[in-house]
N, C-alpha and C. Protein backbone atom coordinates (compact mmCIF):
# COMPACT_ATOMS: atom_id res chain seq x y z
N UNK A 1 167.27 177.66 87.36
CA UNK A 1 166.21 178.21 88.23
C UNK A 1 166.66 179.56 88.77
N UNK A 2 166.06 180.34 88.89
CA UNK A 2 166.33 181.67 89.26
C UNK A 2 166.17 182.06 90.83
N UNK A 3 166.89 182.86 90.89
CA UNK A 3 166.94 182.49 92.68
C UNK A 3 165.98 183.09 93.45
N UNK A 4 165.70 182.65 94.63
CA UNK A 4 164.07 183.09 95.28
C UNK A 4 164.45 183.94 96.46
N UNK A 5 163.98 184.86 96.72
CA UNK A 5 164.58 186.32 97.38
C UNK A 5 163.67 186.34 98.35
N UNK A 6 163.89 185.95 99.99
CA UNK A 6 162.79 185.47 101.00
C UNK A 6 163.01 186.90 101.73
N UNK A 7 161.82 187.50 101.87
CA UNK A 7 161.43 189.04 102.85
C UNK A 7 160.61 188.43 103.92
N UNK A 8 161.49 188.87 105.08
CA UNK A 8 160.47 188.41 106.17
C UNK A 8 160.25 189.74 107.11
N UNK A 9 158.97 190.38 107.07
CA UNK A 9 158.04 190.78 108.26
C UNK A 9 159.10 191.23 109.53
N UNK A 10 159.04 192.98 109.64
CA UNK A 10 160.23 193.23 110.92
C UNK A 10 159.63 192.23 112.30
N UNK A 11 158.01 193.01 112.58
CA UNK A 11 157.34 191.64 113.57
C UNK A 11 157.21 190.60 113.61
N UNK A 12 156.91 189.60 112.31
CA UNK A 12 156.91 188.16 112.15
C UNK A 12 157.84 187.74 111.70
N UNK A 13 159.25 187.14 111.99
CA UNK A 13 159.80 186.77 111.65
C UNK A 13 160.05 185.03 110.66
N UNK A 14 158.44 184.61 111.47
CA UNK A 14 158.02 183.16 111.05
C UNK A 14 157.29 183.14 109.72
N UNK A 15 156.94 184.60 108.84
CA UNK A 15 156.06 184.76 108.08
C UNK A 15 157.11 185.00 106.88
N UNK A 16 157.15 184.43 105.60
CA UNK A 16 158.05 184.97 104.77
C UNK A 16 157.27 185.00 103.17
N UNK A 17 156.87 186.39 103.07
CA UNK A 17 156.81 186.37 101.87
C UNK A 17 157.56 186.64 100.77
N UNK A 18 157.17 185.74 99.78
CA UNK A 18 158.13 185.13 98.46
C UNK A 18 158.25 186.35 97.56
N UNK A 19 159.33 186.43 96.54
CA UNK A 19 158.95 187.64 95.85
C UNK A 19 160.20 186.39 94.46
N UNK A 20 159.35 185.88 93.38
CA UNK A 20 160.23 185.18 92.48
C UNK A 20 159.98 186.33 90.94
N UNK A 21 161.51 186.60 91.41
CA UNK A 21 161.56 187.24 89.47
C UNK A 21 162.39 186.16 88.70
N UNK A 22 161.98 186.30 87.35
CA UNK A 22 161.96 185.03 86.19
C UNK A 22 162.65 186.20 85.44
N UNK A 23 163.31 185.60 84.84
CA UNK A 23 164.08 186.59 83.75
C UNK A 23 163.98 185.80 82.55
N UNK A 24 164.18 184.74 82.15
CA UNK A 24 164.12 184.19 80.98
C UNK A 24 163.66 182.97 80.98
N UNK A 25 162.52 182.20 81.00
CA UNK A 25 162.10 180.48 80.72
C UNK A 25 161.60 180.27 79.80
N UNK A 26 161.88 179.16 79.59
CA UNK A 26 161.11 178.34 78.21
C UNK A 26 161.12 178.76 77.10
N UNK A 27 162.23 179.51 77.03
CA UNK A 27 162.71 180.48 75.21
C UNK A 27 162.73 179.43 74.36
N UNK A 28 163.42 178.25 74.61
CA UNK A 28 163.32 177.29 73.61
C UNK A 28 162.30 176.88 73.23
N UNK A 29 161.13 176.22 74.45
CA UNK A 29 159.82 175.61 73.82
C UNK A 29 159.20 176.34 73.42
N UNK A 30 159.08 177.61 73.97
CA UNK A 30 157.90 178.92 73.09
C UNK A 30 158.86 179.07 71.42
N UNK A 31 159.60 179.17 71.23
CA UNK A 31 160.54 179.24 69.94
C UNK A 31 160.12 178.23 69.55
N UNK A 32 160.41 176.40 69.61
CA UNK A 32 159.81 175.91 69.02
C UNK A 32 158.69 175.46 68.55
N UNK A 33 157.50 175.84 69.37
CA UNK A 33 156.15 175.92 69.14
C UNK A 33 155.56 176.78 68.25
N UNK A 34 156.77 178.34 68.11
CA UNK A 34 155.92 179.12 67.32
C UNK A 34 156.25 178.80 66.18
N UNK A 35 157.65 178.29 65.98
CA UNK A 35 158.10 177.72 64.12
C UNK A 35 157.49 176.84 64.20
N UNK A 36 156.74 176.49 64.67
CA UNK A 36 156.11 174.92 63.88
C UNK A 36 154.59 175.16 63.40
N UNK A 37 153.93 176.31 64.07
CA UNK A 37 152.76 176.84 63.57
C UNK A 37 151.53 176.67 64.82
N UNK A 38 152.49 175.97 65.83
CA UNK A 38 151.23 175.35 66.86
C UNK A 38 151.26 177.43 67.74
N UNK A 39 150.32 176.89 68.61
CA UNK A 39 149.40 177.83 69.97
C UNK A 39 151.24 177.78 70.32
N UNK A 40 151.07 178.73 71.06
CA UNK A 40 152.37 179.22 72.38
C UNK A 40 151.93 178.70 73.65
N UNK A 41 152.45 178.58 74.51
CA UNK A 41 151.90 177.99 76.03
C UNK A 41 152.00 179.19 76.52
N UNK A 42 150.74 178.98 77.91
CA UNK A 42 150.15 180.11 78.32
C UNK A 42 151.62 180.86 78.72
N UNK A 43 151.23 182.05 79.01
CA UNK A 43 152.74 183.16 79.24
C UNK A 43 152.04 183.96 80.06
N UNK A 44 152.72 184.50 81.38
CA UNK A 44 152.57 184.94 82.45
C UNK A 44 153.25 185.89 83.18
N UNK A 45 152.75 187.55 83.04
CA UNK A 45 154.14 188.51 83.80
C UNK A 45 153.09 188.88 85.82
N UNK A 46 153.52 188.86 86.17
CA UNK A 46 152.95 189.55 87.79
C UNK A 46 153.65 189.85 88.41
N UNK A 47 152.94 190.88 89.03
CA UNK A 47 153.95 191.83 90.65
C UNK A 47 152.51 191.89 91.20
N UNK A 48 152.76 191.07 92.08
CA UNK A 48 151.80 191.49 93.44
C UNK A 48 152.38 191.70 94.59
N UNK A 49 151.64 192.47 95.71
CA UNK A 49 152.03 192.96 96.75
C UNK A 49 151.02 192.21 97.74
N UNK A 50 151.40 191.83 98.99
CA UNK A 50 150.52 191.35 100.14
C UNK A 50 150.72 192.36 101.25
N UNK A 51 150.12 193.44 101.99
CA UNK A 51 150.06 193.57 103.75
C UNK A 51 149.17 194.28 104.39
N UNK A 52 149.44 195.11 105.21
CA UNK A 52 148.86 195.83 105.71
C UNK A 52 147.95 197.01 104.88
N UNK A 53 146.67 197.18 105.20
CA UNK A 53 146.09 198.26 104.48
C UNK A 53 146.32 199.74 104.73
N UNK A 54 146.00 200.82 103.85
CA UNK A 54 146.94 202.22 104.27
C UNK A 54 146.69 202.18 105.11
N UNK A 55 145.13 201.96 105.63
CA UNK A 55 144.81 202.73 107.07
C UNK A 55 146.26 202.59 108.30
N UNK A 56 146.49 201.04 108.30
CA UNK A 56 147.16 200.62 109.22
C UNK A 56 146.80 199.61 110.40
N UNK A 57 144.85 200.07 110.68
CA UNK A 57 144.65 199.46 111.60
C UNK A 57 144.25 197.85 110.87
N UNK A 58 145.16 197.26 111.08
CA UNK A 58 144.60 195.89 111.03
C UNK A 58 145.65 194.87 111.46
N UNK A 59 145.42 193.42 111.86
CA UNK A 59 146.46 192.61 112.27
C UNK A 59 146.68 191.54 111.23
N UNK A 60 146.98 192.04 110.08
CA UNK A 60 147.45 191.00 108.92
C UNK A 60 148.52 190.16 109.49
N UNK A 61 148.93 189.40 108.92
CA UNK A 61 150.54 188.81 109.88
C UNK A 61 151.50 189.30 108.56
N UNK A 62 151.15 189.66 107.75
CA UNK A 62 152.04 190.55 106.98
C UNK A 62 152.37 192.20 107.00
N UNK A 63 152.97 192.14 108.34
CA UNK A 63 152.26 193.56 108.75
C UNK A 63 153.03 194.96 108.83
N UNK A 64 153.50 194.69 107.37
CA UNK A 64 153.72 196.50 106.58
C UNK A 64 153.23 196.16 105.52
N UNK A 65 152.96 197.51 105.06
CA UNK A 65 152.44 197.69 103.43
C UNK A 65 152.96 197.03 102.33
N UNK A 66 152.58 196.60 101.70
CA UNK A 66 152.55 196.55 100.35
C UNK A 66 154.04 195.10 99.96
N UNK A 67 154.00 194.39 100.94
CA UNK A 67 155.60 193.79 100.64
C UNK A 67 155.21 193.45 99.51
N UNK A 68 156.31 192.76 98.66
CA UNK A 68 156.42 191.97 97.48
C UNK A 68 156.45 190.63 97.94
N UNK A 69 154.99 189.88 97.60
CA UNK A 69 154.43 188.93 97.13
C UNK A 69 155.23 187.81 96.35
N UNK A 70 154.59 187.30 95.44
CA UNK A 70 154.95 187.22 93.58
C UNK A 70 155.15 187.82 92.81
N UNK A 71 156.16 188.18 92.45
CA UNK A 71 156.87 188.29 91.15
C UNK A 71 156.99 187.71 89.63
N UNK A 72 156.90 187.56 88.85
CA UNK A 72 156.96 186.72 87.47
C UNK A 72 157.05 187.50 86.58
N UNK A 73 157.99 187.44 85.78
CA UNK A 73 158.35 188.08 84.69
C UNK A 73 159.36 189.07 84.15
N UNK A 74 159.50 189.34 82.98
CA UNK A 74 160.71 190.62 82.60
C UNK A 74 159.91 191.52 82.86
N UNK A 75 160.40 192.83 82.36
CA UNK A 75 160.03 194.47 82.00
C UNK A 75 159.61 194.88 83.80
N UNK A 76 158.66 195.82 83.36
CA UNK A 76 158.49 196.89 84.36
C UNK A 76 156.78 197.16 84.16
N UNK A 77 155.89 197.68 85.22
CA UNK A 77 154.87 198.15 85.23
C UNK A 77 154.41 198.85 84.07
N UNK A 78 154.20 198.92 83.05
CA UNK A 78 153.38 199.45 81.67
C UNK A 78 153.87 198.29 80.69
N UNK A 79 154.91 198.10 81.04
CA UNK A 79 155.87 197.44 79.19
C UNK A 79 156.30 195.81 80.30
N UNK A 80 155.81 195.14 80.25
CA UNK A 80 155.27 193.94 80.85
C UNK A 80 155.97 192.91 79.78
N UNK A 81 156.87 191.92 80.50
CA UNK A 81 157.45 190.61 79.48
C UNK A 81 157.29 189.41 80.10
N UNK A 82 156.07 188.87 79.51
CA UNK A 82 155.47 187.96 80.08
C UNK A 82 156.70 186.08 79.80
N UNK A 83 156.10 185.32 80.32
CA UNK A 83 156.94 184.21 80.49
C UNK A 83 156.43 183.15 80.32
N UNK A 84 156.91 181.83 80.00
CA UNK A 84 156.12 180.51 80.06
C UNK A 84 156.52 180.03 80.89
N UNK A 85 155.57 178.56 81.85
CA UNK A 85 156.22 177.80 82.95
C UNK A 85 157.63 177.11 82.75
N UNK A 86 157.88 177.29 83.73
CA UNK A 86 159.58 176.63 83.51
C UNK A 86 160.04 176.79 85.18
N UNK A 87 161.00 176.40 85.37
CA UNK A 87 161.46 176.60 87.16
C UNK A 87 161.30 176.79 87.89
N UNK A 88 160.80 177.85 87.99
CA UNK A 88 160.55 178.25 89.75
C UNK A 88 158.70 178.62 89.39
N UNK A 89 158.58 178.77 88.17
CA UNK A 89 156.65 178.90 87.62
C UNK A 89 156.55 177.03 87.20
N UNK A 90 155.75 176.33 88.16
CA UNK A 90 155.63 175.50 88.02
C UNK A 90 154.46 174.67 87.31
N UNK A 91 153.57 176.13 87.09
CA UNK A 91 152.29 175.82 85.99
C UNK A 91 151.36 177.12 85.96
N UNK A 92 151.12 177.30 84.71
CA UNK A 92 150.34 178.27 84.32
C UNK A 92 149.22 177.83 83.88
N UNK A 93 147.57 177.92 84.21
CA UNK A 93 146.65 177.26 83.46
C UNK A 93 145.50 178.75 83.64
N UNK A 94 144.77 178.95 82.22
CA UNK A 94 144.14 180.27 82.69
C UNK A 94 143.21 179.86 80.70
N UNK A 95 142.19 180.94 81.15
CA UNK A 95 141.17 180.62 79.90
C UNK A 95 140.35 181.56 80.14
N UNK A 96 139.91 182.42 78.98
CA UNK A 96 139.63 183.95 78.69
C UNK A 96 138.40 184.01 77.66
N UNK A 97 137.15 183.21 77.75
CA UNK A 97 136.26 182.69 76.95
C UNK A 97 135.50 183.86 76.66
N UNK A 98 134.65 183.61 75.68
CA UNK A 98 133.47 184.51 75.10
C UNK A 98 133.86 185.78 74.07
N UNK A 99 133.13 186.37 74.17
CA UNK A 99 133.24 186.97 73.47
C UNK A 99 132.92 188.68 73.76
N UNK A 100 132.67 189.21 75.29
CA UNK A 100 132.49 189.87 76.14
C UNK A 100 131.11 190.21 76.59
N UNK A 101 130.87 190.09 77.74
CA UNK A 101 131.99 190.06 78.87
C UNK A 101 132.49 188.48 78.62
N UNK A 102 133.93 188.57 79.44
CA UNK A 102 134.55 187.32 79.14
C UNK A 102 134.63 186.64 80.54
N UNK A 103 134.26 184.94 80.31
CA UNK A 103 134.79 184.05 81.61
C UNK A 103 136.31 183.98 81.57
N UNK A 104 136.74 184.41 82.81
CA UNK A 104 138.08 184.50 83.39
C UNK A 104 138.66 183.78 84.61
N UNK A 105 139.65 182.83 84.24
CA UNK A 105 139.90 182.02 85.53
C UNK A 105 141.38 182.28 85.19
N UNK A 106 142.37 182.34 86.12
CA UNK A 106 144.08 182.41 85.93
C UNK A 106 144.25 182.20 87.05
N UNK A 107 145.65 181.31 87.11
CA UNK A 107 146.48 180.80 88.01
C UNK A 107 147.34 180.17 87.22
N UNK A 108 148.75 180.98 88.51
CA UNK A 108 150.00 180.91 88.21
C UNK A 108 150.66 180.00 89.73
N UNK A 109 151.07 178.82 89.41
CA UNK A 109 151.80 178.30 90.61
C UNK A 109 153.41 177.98 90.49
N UNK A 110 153.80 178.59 91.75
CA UNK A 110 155.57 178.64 92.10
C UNK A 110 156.05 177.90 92.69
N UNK A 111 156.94 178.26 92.93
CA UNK A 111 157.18 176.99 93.68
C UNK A 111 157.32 177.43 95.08
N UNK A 112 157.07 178.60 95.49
CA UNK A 112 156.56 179.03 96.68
C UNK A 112 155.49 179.82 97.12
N UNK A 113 154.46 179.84 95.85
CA UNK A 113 152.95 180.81 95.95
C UNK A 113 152.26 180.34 94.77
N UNK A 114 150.95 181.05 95.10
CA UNK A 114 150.40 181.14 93.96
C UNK A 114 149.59 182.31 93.84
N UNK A 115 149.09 182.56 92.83
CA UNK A 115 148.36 183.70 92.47
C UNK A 115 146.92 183.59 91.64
N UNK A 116 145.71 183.57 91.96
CA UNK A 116 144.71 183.26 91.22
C UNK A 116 143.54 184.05 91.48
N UNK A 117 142.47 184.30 90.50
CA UNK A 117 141.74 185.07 89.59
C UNK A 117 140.93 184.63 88.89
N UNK A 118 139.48 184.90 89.37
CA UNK A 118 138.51 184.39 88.23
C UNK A 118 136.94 185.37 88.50
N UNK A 119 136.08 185.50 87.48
CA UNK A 119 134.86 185.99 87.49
C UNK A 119 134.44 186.39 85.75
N UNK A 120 134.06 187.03 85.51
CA UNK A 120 132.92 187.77 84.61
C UNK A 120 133.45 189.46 84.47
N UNK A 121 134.21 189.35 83.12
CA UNK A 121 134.77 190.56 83.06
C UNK A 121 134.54 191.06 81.53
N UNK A 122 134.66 192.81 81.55
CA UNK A 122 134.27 193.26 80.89
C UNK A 122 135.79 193.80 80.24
N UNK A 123 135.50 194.27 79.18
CA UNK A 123 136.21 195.46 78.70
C UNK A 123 135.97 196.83 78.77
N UNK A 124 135.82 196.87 79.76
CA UNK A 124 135.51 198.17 80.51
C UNK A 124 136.79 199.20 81.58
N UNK A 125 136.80 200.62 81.32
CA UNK A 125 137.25 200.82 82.48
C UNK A 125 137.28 200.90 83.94
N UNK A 126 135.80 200.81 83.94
CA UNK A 126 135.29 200.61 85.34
C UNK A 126 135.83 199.25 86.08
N UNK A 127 135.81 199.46 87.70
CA UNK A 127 136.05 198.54 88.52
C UNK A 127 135.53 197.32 88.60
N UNK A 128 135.91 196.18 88.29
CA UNK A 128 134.60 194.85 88.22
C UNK A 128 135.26 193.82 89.16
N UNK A 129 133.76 193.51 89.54
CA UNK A 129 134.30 192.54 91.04
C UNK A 129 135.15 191.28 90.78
N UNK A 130 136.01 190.14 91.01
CA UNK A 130 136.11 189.58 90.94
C UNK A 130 136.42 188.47 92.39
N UNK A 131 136.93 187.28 92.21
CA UNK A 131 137.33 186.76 93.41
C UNK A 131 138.99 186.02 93.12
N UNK A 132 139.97 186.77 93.77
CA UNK A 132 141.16 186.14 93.79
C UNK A 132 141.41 185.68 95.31
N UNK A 133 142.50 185.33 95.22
CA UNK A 133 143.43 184.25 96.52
C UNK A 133 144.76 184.68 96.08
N UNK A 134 145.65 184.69 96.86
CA UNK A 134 147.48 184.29 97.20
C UNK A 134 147.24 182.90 97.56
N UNK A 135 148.20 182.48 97.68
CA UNK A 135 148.57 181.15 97.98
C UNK A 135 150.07 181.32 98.71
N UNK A 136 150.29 180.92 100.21
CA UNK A 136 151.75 181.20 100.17
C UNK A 136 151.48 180.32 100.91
N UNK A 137 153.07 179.72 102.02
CA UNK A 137 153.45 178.93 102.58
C UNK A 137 152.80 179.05 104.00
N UNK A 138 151.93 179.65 104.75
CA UNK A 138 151.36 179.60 105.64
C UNK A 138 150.21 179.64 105.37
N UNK A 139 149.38 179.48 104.34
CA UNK A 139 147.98 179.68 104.04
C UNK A 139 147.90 179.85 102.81
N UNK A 140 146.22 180.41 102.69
CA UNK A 140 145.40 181.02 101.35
C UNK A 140 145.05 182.55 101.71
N UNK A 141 145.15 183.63 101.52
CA UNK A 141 144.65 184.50 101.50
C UNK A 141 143.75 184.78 100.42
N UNK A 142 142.73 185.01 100.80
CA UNK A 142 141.42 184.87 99.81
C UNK A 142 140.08 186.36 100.07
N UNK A 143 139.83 186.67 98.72
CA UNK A 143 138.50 187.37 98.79
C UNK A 143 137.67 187.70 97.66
N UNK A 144 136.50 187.76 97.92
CA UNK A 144 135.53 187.56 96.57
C UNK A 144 134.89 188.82 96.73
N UNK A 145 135.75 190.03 96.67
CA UNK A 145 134.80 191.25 96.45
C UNK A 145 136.27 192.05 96.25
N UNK A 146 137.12 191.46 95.23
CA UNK A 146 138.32 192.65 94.93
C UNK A 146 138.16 192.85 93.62
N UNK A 147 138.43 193.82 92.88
CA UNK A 147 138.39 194.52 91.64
C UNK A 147 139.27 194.44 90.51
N UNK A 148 139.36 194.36 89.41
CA UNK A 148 139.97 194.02 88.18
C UNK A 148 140.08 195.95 87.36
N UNK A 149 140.88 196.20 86.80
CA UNK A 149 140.59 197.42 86.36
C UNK A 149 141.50 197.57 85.21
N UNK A 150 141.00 198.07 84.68
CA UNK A 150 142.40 198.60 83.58
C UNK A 150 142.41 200.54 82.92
N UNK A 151 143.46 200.47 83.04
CA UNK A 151 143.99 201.90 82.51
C UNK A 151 143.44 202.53 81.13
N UNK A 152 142.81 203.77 81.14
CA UNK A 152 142.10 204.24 80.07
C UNK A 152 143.75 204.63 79.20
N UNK A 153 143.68 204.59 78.02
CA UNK A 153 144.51 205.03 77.14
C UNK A 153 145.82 203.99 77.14
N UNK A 154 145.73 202.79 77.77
CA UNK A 154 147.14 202.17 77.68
C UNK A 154 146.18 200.47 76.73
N UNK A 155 147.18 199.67 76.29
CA UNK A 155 146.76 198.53 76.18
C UNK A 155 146.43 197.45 76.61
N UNK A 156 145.62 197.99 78.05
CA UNK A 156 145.44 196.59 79.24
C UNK A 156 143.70 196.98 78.64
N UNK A 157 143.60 195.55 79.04
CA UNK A 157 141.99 194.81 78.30
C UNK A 157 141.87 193.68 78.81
N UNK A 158 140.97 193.45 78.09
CA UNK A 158 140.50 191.61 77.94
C UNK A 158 140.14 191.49 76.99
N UNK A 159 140.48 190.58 75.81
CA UNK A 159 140.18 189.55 74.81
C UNK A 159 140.12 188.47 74.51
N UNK A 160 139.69 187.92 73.64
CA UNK A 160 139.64 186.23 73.72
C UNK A 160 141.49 185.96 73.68
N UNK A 161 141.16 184.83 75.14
CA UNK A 161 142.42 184.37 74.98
C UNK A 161 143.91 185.50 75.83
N UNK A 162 143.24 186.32 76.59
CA UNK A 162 144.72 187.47 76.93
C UNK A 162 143.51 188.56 77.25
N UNK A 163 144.23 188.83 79.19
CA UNK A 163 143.61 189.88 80.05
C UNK A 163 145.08 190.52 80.45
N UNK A 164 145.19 191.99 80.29
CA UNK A 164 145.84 192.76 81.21
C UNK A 164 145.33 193.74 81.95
N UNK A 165 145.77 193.78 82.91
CA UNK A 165 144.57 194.54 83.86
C UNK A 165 145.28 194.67 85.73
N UNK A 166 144.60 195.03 86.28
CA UNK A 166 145.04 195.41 87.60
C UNK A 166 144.39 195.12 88.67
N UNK A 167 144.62 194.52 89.82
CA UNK A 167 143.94 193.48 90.94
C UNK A 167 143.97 194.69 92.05
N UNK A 168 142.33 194.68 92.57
CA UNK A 168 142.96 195.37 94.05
C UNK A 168 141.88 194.46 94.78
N UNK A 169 142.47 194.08 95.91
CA UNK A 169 141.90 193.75 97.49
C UNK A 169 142.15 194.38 98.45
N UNK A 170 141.00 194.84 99.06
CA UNK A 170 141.30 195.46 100.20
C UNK A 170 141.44 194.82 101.62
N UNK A 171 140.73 193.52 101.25
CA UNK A 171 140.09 192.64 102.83
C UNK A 171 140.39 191.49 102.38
N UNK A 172 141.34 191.37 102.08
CA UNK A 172 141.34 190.05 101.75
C UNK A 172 141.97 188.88 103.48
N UNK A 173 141.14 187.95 103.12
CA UNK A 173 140.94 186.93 104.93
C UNK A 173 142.21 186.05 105.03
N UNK A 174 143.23 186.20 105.87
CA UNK A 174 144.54 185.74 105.72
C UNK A 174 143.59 183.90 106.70
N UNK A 175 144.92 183.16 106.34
CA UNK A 175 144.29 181.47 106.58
C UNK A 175 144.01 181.72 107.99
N UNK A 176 142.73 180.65 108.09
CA UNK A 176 142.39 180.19 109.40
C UNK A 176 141.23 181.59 109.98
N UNK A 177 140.56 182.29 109.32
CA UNK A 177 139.92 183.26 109.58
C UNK A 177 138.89 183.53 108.63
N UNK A 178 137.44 183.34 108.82
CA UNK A 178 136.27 183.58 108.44
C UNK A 178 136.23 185.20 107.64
N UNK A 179 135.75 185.57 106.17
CA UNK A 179 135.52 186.94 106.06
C UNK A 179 134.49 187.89 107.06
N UNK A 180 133.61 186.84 107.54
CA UNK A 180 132.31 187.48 108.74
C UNK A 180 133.12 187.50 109.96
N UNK A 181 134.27 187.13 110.28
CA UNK A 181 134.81 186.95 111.73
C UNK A 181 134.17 188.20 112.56
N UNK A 182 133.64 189.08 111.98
CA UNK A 182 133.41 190.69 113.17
C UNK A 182 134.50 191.21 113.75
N UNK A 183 134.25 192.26 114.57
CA UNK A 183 135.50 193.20 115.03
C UNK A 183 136.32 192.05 115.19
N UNK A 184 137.55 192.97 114.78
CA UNK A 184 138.83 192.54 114.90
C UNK A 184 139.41 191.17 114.46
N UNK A 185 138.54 191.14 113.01
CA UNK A 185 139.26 190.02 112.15
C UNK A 185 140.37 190.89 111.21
N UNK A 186 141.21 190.08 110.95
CA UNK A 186 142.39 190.31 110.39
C UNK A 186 142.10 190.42 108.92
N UNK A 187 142.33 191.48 108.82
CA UNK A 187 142.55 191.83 106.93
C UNK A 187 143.55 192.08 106.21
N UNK A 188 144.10 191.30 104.98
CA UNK A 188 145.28 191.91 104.53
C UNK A 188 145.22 192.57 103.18
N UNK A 189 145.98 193.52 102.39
CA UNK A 189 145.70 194.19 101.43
C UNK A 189 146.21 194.01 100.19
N UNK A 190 145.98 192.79 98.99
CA UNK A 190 147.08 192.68 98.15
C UNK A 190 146.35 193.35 96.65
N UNK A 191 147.57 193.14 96.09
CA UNK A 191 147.65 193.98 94.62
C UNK A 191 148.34 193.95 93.96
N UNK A 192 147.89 193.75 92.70
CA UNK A 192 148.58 192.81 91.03
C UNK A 192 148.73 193.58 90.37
N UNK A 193 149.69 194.03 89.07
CA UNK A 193 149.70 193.96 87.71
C UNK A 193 149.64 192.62 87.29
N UNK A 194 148.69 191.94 85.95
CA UNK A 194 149.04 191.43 85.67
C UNK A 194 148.44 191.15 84.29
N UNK A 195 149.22 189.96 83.65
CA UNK A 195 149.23 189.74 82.20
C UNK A 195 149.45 188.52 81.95
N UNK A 196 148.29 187.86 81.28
CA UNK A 196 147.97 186.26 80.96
C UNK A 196 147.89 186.42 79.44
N UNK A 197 148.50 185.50 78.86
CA UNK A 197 148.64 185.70 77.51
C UNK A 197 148.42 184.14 76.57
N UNK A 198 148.37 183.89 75.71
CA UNK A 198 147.55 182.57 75.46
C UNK A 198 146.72 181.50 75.67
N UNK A 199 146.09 181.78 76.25
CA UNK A 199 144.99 181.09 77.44
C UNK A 199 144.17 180.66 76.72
N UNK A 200 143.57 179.90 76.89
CA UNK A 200 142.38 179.01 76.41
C UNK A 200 140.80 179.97 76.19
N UNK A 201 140.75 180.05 74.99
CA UNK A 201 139.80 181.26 74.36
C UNK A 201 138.02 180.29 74.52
C-alpha cells in the first residue's frame, strides 16, 4: 500500500485533506488479463484540488487554494499513467456509453476519498455541465453545475469506453450546507485532471 500523505488546513487543523499517489497496482492482474485476451479492469489517473476560490471571499473549511485533494496515478499533467484498483484505490466503477454525446458516470473510491462524475458529454471543446462530488472524511462536497473540458490539440476526449478531460467547480456545497443557503453559504473550489480508461462502453 502506498503511503497516504495527510495536509491539514493552517486554520482547521480538524480538516485533513487526503492527497494518495499510487505508483504501481495491479501490474500483475492487468498483465494477466491482457495475455489471456479478456477486457483490462477499469484504470484510473487523478489530481484534484479542493479550497478556497481565487476570489478568497468564502468560508470553505478548506481554506487556502487549491490543496491537493486525490491523487491517483503515475506521470504528470499531459502524459497521465493511469492505474487499476488495488490498495489504497479501493474500487473503480465508471461507463462511457453511446456513441456521442456519451453517458458518463466515474467513481474512484480510496480509502480516504472519493472522486465522482457523471452527465451527458460531448466531444467537444467547449465547457459542458456536469455534476461531480469529493467525498472525504468530513463530508460530500457536491455540485451540479461544474464543467468537463478538454484541451484543443492534445488527446483528451471522450470515447466509447475512456474520457480524458478536465473538471472545474467553482461552488461546490461543502457537507451539511444547502447550494440555495443565500448570503454567506460556504463555497469550495475543486479541480481534476482526469483519465478513466476501460469502462463499460
Amino acid at each position: 500500500m502506498s503511503p497516504m500523505i495527510r495536509l491539514s488546513p493552517s486554520k482547521r487543523p480538524s480538516l485533513r485533506p487526503v492527497a494518495i499517489t499510487v505508483a504501481l497496482l495491479a501490474v500483475t492482474a492487468v498483465s494477466a488479463s491482457c495475455s489471456s485476451g479478456g477486457t483490462p479492469p477499469p484504470q484510473v489517473y487523478v489530481t484534484s484540488t479542493l479550497g478556497s476560490p481565487p476570489s478568497g471571499m468564502s468560508m470553505c473549511p478548506y481554506n487556502q487554494p487549491q490543496l491537493p485533494f486525490v491523487t491517483i496515478g503515475t506521470g504528470s499533467s499531459g502524459s497521465p499513467g493511469p492505474v487499476a484498483a488495488g490498495g489504497a484505490i479501493e474500487s473503480i466503477t465508471c461507463q462511457v456509453q453511446g456513441s456521442g454525446p456519451f453517458d458518463v458516470a466515474l467513481n474512484v473510491q480510496t480509502s480516504s476519498g472519493s472522486v465522482s462524475v457523471s452527465g451527458t458529454i460531448a466531444n467537444t471543446t467547449s465547457p459542458q455541465t456536469v455534476r461531480a462530488s469529493f467525498d472525504s472524511m468530513d463530508g460530500t462536497y457536491g455540485e451540479s453545475n461544474c464543467t468537463v473540458s478538454f484541451n484543443s490539440g492534445t488527446p483528451e476526449g471522450v470515447f466509447p469506453g475512456k474520457i480524458w478531460g478536465n473538471l472545474l467547480c467553482p461552488t461546490m456545497t461543502p457537507p451539511g450546507q444547502t447550494a440555495d443557503g443565500g448570503a454567506g453559504t460556504a463555497v469550495c473550489y475543486g479541480t481534476a485532471e482526469f483519465l478513466f480508461q476501460y469502462c463499460n462502453e
